[in-house]
Protein backbone atom coordinates (compact mmCIF):
# COMPACT_ATOMS: atom_id res chain seq x y z
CA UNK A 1 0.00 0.00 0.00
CA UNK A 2 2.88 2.51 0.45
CA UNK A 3 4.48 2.25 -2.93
CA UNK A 4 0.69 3.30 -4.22
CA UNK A 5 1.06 6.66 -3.06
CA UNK A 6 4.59 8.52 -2.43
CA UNK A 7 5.43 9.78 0.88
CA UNK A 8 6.96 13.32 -0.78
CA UNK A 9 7.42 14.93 -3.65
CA UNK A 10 10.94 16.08 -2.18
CA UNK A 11 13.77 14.11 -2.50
CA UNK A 12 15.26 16.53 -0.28
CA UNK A 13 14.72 19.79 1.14
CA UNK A 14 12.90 21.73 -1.46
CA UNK A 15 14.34 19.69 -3.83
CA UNK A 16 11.91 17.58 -6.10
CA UNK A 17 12.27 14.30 -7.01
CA UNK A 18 10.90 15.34 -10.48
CA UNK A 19 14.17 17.71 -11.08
CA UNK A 20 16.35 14.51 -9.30
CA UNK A 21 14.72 12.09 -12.33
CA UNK A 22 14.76 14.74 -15.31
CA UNK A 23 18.64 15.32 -14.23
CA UNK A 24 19.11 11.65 -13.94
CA UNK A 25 17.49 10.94 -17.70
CA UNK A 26 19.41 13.60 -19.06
CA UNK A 27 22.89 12.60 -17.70
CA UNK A 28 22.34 8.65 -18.39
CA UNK A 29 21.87 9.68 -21.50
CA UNK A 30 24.61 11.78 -22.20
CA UNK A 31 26.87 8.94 -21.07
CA UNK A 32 25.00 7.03 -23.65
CA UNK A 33 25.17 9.52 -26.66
CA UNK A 34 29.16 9.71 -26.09
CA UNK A 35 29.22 5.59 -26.47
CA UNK A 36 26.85 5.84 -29.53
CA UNK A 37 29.15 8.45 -30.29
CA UNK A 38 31.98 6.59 -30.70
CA UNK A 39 30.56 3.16 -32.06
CA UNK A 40 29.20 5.06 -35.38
CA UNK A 41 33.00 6.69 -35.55
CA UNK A 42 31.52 10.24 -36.15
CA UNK A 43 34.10 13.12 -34.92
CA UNK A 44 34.75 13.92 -31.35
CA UNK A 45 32.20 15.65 -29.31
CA UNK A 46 29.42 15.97 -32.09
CA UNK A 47 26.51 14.41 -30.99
CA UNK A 48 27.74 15.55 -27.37
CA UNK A 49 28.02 19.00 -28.28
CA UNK A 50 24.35 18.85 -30.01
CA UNK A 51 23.41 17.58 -27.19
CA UNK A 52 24.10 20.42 -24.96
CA UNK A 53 21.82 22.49 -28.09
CA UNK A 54 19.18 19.59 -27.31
CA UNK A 55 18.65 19.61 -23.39
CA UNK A 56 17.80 23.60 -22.85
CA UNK A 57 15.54 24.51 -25.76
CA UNK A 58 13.73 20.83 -25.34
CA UNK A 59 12.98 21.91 -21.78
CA UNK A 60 11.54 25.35 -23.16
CA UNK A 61 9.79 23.67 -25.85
CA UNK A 62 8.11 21.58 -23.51
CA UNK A 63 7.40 23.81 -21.26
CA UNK A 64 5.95 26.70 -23.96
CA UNK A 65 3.74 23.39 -25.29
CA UNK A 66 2.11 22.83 -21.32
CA UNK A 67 1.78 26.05 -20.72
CA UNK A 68 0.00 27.24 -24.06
CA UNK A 69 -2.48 24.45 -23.74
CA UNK A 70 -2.83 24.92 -20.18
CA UNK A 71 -3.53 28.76 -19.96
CA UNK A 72 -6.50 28.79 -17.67
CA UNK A 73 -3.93 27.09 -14.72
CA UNK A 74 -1.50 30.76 -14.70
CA UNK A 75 -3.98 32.90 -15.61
CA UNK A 76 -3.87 34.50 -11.79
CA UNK A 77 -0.17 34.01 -11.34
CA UNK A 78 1.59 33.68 -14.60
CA UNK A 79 5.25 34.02 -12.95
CA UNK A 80 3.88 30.28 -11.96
CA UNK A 81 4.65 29.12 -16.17
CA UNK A 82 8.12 29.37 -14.83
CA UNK A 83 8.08 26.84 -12.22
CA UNK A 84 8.36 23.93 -14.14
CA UNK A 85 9.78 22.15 -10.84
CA UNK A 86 6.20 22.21 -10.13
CA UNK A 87 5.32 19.36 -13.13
CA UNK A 88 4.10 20.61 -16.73
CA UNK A 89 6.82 19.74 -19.28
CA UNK A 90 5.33 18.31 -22.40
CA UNK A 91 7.38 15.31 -24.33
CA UNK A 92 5.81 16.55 -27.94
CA UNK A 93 7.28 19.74 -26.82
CA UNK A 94 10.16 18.92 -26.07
CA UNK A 95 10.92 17.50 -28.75
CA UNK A 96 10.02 20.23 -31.01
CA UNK A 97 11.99 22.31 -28.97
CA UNK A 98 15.20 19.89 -28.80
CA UNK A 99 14.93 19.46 -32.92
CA UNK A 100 15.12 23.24 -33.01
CA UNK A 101 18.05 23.72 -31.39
CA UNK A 102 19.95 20.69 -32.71
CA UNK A 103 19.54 22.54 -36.43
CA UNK A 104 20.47 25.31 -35.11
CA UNK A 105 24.05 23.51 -34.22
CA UNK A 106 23.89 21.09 -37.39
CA UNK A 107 23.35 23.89 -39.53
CA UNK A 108 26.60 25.76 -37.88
CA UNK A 109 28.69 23.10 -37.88
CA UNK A 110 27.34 21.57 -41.55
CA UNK A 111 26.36 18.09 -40.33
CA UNK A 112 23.60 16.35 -40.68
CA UNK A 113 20.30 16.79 -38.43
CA UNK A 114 18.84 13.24 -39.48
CA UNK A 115 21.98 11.37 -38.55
CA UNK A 116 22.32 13.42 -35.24
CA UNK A 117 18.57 12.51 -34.10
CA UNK A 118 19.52 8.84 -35.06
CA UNK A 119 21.92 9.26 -32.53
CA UNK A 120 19.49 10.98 -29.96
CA UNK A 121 16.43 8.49 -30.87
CA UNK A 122 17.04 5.63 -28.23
CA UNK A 123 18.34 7.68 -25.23
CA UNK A 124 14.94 9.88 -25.58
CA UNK A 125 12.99 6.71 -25.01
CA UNK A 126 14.55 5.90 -22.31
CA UNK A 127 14.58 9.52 -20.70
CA UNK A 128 10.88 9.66 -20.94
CA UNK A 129 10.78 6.25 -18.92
CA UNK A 130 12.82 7.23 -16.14
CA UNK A 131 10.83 11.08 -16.19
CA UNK A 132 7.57 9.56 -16.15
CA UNK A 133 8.29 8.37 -12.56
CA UNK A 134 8.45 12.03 -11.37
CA UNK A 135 4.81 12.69 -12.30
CA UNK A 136 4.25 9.24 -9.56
CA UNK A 137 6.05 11.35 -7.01
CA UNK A 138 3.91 14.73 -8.38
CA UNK A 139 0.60 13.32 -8.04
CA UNK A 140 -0.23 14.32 -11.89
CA UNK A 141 -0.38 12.02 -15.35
CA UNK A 142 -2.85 9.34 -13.68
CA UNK A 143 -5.95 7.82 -15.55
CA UNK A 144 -9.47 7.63 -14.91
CA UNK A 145 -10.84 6.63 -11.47
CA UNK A 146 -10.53 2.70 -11.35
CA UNK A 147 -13.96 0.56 -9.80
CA UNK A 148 -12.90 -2.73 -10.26
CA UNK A 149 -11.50 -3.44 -6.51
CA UNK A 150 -9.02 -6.50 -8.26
CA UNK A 151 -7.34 -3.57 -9.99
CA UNK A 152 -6.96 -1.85 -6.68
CA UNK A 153 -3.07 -2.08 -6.36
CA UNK A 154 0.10 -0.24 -7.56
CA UNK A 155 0.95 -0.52 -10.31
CA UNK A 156 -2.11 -1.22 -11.73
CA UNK A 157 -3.27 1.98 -10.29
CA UNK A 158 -2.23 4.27 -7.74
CA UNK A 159 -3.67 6.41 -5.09
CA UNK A 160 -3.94 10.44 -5.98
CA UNK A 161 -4.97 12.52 -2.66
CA UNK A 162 -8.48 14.07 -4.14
CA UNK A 163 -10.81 15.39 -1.39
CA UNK A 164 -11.29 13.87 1.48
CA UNK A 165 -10.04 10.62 1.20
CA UNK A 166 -7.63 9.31 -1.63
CA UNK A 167 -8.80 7.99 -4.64
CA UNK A 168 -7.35 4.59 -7.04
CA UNK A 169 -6.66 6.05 -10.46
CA UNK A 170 -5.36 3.83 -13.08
CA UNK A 171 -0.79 4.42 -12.98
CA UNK A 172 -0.77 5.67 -16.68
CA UNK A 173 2.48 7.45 -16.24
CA UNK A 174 3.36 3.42 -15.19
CA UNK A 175 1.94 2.38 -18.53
CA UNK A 176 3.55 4.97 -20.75
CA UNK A 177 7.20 4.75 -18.86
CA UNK A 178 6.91 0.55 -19.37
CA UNK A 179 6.58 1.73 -23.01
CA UNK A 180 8.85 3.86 -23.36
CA UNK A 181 11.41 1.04 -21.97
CA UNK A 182 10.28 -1.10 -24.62
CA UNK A 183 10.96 1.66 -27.52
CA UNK A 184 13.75 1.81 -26.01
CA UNK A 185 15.43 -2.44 -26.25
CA UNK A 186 13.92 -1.97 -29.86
CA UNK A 187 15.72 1.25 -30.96
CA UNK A 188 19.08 -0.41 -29.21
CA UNK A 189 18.48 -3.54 -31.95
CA UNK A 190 16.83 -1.44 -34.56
CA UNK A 191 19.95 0.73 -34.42
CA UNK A 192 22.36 -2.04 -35.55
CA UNK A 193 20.40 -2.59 -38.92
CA UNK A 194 21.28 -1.18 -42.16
CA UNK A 195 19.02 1.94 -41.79
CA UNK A 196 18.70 5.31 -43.76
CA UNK A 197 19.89 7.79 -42.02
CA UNK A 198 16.91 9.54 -40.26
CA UNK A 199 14.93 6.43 -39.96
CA UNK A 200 15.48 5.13 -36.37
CA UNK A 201 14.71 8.57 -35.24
CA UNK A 202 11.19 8.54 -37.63
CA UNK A 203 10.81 4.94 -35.58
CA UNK A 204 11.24 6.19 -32.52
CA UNK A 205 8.66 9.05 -33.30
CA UNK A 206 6.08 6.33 -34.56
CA UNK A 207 6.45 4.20 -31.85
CA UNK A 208 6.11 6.65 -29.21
CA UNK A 209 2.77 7.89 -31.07
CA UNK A 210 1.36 4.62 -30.89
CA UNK A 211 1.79 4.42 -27.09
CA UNK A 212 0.88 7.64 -26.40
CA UNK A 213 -2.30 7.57 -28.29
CA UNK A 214 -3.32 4.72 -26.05
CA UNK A 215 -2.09 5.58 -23.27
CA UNK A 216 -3.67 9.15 -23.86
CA UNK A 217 -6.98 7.97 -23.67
CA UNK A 218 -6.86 6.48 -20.29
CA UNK A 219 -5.73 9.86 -18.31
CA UNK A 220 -8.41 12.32 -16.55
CA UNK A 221 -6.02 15.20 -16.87
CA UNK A 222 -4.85 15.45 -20.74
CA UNK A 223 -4.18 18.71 -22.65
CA UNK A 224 -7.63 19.51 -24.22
CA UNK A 225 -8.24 21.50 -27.49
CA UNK A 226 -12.03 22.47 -28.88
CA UNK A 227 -14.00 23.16 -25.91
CA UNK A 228 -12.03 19.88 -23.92
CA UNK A 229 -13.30 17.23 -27.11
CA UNK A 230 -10.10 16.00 -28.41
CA UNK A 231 -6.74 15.49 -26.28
CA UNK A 232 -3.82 17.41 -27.91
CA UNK A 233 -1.12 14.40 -27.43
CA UNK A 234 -3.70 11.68 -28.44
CA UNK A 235 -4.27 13.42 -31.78
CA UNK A 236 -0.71 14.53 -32.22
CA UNK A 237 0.26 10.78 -31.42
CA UNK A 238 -2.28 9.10 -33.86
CA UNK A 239 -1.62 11.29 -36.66
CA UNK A 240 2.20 10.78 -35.90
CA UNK A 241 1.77 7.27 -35.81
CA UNK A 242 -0.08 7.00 -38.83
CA UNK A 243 1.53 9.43 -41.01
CA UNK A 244 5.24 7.76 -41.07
CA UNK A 245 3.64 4.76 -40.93
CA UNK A 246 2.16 5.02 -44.10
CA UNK A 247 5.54 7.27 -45.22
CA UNK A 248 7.55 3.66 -44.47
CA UNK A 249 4.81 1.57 -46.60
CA UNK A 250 4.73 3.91 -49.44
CA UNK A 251 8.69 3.70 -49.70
CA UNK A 252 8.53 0.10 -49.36
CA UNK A 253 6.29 0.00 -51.79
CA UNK A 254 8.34 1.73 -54.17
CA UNK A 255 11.25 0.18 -53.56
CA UNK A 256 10.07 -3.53 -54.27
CA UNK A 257 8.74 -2.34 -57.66
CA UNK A 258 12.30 -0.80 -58.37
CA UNK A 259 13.07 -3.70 -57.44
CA UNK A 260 10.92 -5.76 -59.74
CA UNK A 261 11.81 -3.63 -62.55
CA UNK A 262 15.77 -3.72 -62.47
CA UNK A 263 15.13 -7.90 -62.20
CA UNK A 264 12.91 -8.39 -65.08
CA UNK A 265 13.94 -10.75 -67.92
């Protein structure tokens, strides 16, 4: 029964163990990028130095992406958009944001933005499974209320402190991190394939739609657009999903009647 609730927010002092996990993600993955660095023999410090492009304008991207859906929560104290210790960073954000500013360095140093995100595409997986667990110790990303008293345990669900007494919600920050784990052992394989270059990154994008849309549908407190009728990441994920989905089939397509052509008696 403990684990279904946290016992603070704070890891220590006024210290969040949000900030603790985001730091965490991004260094791990850091680490990582130097490795992948090195095992795809591109120059010394690239990817590492894009990196340090990636990390600040992804967290303003995803921060500008919350808070522009989310208006109506820092409409009495805007200052509050800049707390973004408090929870609020979205991932569709930030990677806008973190594709931004890697161009911005590609462009300066004349390499090549698909081949950097290739780099990028498997340690973003698994940065958005280890940051999902701060919205566990924020009380935020949880699903619907759950009824079913066998589905009464963490993590299945977990227990969010609404009114009086708390209240089992189904863990969909749980669901989505167990995802993003799996994106991420598939990349790390995917990776080693003949690819083109951009492709594991468009994987990684098509992958993460499809588990977002799902997941998406299950929370009570999604970014809503249209009067509150259509969650903003569901529909970004589906039409993600579906759009280099079809992109990949259409190539494939293509490429076996090339194919068929360049083998015909």
């Amino acid at each position: 029964m403990a684990a279904a609730t946290p016992v603070s927010r704070f890891a220590a002092g006024s210290l969040t163990w949000y900030s603790v996990l985001i730091a965490l993600s991004v260094l791990l993955s850091y680490v990582m990028v130097i490795r992948e660095e090195k095992r795809r023999l591109l120059p010394a410090n690239i990817a590492a130095d894009a990196f340090i492009y990636f990390v600040p304008t992804g967290i303003i991207g995803a921060r500008i992406y919350y808070v522009v859906f989310s208006l109506s929560q820092f409409a009495s104290n805007p200052i509050r958009a800049l707390f973004i210790w408090e929870g609020g960073l979205a991932i569709y954000g930030a990677i806008i944001g973190g594709i931004a500013g890697v161009y911005l360095y590609a462009r300066r140093k004349r390499l090549s933005l698909a081949l950097l995100m290739d780099v990028y595409a498997p340690f973003l997986a698994l940065s958005q499974a280890i940051g999902r667990w701060g919205n566990y110790f924020n009380q935020e990303a949880y699903g619907y209320s759950v009824s079913n008293p066998r589905l009464m345990f963490f993590p299945a669900a977990v227990l969010i402190a609404t009114g009086d007494s708390p209240q089992w919600h189904y863990a969909t920050f749980f669901y989505e991190s167990i995802w993003n784990l799996f994106v991420f052992f598939i990349l790390l394989r995917t990776k080693r394939k003949p690819l083109r270059t951009g492709d594991l990154f468009l994987i990684y994008l098509m992958l993460y739609g499809l588990g977002r849309t799902v997941c998406e549908a299950m929370r009570s407190d999604s970014l809503m657009i249209l009067r509150d009728t259509i969650r903003v990441s569901q529909l970004v994920g589906a039409v993600t999903f579906s759009v280099i989905a079809i992109y990949f089939v259409i190539r494939s397509c293509r490429e076996l009647r090339g194919y068929d052509r360049r083998h015909m008696p």
